[in-house]
Protein backbone atom coordinates (compact mmCIF):
# COMPACT_ATOMS: atom_id res chain seq x y z
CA UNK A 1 13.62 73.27 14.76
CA UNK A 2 11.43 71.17 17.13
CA UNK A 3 10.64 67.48 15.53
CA UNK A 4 7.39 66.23 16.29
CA UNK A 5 7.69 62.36 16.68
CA UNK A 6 3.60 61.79 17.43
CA UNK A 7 0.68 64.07 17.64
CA UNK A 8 -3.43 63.15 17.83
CA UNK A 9 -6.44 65.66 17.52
CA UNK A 10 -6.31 65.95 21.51
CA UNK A 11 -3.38 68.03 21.47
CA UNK A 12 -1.18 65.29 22.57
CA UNK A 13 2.49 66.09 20.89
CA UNK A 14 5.47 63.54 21.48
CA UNK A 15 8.48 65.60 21.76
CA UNK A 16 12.31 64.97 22.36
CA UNK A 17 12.82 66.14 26.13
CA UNK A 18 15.25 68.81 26.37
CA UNK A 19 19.47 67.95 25.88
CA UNK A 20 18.37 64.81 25.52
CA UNK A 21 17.43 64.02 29.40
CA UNK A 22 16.35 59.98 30.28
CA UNK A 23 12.90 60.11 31.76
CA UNK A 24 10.64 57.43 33.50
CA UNK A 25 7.92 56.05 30.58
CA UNK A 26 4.57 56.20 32.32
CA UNK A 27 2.72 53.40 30.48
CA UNK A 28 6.18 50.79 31.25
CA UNK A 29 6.39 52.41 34.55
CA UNK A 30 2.33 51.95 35.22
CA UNK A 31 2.36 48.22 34.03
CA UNK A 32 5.69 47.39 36.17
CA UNK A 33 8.14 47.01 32.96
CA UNK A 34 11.50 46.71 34.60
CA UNK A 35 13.08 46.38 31.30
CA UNK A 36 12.18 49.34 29.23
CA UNK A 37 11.43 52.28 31.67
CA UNK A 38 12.98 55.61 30.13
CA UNK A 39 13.24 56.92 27.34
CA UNK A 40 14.36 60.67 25.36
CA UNK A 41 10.53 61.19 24.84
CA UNK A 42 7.75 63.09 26.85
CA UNK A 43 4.40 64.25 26.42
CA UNK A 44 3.45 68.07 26.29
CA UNK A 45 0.07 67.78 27.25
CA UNK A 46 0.43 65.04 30.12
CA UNK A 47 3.95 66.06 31.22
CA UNK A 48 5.15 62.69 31.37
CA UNK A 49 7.91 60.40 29.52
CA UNK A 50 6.60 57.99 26.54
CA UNK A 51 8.27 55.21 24.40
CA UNK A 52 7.54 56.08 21.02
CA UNK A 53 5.14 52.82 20.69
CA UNK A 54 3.90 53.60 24.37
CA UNK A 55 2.41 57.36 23.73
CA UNK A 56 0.92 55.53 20.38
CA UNK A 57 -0.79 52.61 22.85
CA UNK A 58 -1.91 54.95 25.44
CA UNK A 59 -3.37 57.93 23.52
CA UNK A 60 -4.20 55.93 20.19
CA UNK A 61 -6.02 52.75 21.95
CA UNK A 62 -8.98 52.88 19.47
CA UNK A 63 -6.82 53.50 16.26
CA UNK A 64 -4.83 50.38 17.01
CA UNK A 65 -8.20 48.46 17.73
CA UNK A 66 -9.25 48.89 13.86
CA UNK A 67 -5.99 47.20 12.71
CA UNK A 68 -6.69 43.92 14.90
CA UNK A 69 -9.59 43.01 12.78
């Protein structure tokens, strides 16, 4: 069974990468975040390696805009 961690209307899924594997997280890696830089997480539609609370910032900008009033 595959566990979905995050999904949008976009298609964007947040899955486990395969046996567990550490990749680079694009958003840390994109803003220079030496401390948190790979997680078990990547994207199926953008092929690249998320932090839970990174895919959610980078795909779900407007969504997190409503809570901040």
């Amino acid at each position: 069974m595959i566990e979905i961690v995050g999904e949008d209307l976009s298609k964007h899924l947040l899955l486990p990468t395969l046996e567990k594997k550490r990749i680079q997280c694009f958003l840390c890696k994109t803003l220079d975040n030496s401390k948190q830089r790979k997680d078990h997480y990547c994207c199926t539609t953008c092929r690249v390696g998320f932090h839970p609370e990174c895919f959610t910032a980078f795909h779900h900008q407007d969504a997190l805009a409503a809570h901040r009033k």
